[in-house]
N, C-alpha and C. Protein backbone atom coordinates (compact mmCIF):
# COMPACT_ATOMS: atom_id res chain seq x y z
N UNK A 1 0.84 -1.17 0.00
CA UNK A 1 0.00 0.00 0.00
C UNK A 1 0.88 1.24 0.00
N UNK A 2 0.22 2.02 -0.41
CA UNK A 2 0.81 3.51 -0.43
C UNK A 2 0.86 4.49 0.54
N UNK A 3 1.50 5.34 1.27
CA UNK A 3 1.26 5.95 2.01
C UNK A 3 1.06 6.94 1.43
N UNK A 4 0.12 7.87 2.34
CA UNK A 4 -0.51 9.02 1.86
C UNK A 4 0.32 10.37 2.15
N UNK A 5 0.39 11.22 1.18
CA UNK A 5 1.63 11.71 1.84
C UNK A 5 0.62 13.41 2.10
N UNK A 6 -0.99 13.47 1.90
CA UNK A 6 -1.68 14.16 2.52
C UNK A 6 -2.51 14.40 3.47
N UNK A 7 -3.15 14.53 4.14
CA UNK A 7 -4.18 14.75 5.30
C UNK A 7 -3.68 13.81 6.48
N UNK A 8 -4.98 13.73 7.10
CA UNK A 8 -4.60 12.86 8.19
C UNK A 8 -3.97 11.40 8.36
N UNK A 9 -3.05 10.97 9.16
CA UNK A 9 -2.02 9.88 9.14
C UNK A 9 -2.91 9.01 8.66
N UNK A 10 -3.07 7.26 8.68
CA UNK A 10 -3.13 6.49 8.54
C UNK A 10 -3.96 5.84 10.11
N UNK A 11 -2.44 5.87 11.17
CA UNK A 11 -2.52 5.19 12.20
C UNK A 11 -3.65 6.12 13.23
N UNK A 12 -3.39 7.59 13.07
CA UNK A 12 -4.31 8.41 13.40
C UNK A 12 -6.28 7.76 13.78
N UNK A 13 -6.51 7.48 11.96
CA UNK A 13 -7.67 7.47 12.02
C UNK A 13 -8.05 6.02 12.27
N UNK A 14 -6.77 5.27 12.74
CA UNK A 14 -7.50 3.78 12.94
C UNK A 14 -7.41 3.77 14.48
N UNK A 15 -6.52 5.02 15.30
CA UNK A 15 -6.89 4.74 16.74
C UNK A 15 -8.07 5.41 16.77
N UNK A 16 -8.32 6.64 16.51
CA UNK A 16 -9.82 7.11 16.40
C UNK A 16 -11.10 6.01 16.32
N UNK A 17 -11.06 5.01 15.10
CA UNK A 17 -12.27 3.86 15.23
C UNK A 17 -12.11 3.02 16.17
N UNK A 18 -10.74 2.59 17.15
CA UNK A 18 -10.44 1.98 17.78
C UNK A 18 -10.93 2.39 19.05
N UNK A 19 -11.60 3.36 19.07
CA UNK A 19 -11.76 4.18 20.53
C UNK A 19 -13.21 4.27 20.29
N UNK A 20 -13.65 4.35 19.30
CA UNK A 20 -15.27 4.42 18.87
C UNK A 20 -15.71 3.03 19.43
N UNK A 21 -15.02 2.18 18.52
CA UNK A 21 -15.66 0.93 18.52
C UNK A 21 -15.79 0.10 19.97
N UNK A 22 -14.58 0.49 20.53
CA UNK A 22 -14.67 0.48 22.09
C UNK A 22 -15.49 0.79 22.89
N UNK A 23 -16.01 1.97 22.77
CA UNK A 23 -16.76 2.50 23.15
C UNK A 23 -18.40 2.44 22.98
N UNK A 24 -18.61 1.99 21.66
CA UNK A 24 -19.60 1.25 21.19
C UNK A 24 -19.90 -0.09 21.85
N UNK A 25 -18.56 -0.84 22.22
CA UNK A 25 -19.24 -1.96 22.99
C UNK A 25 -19.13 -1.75 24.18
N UNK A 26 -19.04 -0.19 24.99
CA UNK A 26 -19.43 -0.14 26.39
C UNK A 26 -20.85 0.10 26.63
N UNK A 27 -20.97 0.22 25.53
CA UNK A 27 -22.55 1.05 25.47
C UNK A 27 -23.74 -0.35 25.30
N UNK A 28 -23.18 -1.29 24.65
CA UNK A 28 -24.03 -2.73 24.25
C UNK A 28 -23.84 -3.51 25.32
N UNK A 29 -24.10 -3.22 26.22
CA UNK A 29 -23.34 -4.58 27.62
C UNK A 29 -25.07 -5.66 27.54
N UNK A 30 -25.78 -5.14 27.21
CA UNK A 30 -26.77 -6.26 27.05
C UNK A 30 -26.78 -6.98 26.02
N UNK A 31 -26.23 -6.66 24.74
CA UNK A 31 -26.12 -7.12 23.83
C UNK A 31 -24.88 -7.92 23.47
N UNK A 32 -24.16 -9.05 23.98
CA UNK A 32 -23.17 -9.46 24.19
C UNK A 32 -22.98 -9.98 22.72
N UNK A 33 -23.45 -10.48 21.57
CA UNK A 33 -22.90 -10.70 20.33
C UNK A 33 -22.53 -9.50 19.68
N UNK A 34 -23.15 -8.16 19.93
CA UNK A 34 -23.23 -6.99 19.05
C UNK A 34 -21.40 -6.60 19.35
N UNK A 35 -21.41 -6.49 21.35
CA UNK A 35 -20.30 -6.22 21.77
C UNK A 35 -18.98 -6.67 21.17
N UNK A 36 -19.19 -7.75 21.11
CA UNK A 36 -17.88 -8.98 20.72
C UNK A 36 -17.80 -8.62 19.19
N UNK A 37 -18.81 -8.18 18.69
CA UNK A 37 -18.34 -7.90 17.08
C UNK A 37 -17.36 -6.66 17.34
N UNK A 38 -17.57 -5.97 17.51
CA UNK A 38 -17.40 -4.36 17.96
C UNK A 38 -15.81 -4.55 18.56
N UNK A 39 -15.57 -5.51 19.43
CA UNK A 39 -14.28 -5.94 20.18
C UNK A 39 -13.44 -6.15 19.05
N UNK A 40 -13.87 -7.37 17.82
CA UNK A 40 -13.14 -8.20 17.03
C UNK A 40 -12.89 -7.42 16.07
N UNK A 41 -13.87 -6.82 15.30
CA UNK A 41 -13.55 -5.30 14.71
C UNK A 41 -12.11 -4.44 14.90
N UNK A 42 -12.49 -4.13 16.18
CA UNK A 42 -11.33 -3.18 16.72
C UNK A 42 -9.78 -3.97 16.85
N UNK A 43 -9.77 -5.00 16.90
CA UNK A 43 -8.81 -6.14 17.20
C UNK A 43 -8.20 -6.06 15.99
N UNK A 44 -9.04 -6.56 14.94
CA UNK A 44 -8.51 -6.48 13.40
C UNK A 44 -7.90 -4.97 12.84
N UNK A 45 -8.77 -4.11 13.31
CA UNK A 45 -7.96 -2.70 12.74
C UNK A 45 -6.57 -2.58 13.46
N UNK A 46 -6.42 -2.68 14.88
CA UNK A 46 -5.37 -2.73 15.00
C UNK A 46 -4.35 -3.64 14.90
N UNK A 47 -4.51 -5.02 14.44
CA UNK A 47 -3.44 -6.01 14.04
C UNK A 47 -3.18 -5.19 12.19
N UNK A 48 -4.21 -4.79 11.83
CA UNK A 48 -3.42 -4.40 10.35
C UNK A 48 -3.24 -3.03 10.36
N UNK A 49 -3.05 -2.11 11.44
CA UNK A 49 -2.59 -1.37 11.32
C UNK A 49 -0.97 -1.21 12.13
N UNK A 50 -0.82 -2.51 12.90
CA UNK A 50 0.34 -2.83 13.65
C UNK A 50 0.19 -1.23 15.06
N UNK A 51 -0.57 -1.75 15.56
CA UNK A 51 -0.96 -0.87 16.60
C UNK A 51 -1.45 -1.62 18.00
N UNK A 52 -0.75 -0.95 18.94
CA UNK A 52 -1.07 -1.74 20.06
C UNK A 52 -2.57 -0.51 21.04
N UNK A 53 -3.19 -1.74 21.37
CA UNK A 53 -4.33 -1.37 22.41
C UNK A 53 -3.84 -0.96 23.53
N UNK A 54 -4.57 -0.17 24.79
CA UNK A 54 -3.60 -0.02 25.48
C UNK A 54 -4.34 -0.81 26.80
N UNK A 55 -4.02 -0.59 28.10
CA UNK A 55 -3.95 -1.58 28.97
C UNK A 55 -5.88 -1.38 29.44
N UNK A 56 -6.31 -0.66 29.24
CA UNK A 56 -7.55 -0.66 29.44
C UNK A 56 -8.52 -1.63 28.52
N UNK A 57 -8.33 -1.23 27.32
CA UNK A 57 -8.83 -1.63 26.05
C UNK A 57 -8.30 -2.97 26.21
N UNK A 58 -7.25 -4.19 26.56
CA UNK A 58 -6.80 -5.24 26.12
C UNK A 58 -7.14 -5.82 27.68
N UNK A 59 -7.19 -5.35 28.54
CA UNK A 59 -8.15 -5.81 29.50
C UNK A 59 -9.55 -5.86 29.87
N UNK A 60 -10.25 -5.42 28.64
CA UNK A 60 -11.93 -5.22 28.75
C UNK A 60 -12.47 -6.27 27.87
N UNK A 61 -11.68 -7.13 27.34
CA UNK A 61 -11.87 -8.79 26.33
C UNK A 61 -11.19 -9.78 26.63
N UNK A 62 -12.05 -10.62 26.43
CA UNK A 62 -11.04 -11.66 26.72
C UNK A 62 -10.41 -12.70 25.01
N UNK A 63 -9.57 -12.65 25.74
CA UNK A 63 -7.51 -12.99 24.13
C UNK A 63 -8.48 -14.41 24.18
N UNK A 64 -8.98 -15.22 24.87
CA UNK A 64 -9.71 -16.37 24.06
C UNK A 64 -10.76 -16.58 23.21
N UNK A 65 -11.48 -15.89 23.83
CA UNK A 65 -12.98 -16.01 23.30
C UNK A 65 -13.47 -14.80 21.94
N UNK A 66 -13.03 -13.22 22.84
CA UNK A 66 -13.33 -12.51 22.42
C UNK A 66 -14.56 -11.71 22.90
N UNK A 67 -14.91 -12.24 23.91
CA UNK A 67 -16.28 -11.64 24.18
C UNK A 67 -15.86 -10.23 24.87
N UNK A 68 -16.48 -9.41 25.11
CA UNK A 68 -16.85 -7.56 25.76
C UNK A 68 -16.99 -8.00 27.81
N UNK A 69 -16.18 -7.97 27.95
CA UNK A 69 -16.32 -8.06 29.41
C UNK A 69 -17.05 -7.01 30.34
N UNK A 70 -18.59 -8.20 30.95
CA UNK A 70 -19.11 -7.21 32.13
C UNK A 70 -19.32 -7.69 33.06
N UNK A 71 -18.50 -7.42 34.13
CA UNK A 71 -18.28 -7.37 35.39
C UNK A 71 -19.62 -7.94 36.40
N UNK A 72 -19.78 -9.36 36.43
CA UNK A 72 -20.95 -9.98 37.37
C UNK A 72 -21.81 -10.48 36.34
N UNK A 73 -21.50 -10.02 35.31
CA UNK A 73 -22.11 -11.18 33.93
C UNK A 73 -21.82 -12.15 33.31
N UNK A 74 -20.25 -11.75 33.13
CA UNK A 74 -19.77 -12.59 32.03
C UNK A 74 -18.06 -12.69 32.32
N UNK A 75 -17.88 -11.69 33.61
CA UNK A 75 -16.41 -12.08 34.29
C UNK A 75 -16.47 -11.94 35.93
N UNK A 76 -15.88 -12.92 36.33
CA UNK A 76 -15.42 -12.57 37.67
C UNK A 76 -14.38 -12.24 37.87
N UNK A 77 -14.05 -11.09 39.00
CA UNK A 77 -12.82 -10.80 39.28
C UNK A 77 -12.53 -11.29 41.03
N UNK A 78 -11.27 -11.61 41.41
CA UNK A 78 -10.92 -12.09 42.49
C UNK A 78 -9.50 -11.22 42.88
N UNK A 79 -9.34 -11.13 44.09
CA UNK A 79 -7.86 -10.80 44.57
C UNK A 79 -7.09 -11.68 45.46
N UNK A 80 -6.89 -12.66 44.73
CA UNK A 80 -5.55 -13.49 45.33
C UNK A 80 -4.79 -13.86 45.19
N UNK A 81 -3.70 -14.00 46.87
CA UNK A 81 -2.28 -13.84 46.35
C UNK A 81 -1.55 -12.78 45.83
N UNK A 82 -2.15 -11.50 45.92
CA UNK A 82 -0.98 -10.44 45.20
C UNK A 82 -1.40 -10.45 43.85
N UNK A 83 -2.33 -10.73 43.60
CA UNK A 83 -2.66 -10.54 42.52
C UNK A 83 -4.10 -10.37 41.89
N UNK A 84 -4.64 -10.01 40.90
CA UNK A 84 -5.75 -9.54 40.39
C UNK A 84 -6.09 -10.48 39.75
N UNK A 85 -7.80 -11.82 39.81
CA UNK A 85 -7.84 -12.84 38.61
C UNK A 85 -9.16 -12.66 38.00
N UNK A 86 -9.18 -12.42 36.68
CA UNK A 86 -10.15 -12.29 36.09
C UNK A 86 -10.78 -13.58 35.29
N UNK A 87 -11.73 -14.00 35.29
CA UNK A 87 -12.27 -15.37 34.93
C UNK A 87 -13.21 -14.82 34.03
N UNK A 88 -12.75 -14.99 32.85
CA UNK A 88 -14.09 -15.38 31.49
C UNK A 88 -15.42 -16.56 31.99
N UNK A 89 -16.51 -16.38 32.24
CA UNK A 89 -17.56 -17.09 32.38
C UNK A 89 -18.08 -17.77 31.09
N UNK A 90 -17.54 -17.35 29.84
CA UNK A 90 -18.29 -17.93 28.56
C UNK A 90 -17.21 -18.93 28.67
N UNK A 91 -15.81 -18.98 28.36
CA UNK A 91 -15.11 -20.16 28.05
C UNK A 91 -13.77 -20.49 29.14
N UNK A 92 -14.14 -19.57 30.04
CA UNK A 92 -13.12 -19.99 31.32
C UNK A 92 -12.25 -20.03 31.48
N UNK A 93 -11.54 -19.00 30.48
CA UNK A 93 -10.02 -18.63 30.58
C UNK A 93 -9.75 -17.59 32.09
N UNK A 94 -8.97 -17.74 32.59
CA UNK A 94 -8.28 -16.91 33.43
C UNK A 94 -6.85 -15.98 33.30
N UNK A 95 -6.89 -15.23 33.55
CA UNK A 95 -5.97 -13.90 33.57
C UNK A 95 -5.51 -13.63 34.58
N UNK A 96 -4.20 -13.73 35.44
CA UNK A 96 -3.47 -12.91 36.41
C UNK A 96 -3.11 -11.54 36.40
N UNK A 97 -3.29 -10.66 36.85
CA UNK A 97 -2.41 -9.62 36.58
C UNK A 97 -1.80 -8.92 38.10
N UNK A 98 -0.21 -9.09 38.03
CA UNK A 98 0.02 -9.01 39.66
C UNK A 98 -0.45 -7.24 39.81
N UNK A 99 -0.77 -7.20 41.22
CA UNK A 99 -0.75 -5.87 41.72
C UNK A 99 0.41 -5.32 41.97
N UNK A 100 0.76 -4.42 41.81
CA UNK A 100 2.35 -3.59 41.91
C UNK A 100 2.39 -2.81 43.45
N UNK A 101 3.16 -2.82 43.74
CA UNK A 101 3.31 -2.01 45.21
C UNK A 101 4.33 -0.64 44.94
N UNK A 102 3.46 -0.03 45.91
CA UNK A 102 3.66 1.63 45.41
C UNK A 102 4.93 2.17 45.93
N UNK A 103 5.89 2.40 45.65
CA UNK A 103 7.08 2.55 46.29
C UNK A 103 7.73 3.85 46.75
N UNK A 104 6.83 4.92 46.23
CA UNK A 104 6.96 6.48 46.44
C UNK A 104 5.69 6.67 47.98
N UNK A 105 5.67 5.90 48.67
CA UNK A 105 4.75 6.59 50.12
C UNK A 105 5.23 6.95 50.82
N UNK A 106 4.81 8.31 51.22
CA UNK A 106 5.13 9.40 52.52
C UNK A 106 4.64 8.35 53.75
N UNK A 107 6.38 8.03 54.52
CA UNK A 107 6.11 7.80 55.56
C UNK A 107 6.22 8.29 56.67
């Protein structure tokens, strides 16, 4: 492909739909197939635009399934061990993510 060597970037207008479409499936939380399109969508623009999601956005789906994560629907979250576990309810993948300890506190 060609790059455009006028108007707005490329990568520009694919984080722009990437933030729509996101946002579009915060808005569908009852509609859990509409959501997951909306997720997979956004997934694809940014694998072909070689663009990374950022830690909000790549923690609001789940990397197996794909489904729009809502909280007492369709994921549980737990805190154990030092750590944060999120459980997909459609296909039961689990996610760690350790908690970090804050190392700048006024003592």
């Amino acid at each position: 492909m060609a790059k455009s060597e006028k108007g707005v970037p490329v990568k520009q207008i694919a984080r722009e739909r990437i933030s729509i479409l996101f946002n579009l499936a915060e808005g569908e939380r009852e509609d859990s197939t509409l959501s997951s399109r909306y997720v997979a969508l956004a997934r694809e623009i940014s694998m072909r635009q070689r663009l990374r999601l950022s830690k909000q956005q790549k923690r609001s789906f789940c990397r197996c399934c794909g489904t729009y994560f809502v909280p007492g629907k369709n994921l549980r979250v737990r805190v154990q061990h030092g750590k944060v576990v999120y459980t997909c309810q459609e296909c039961g993948n689990v996610v760690r993510i350790p908690i970090r300890k804050n190392t700048n506190q006024v003592r």
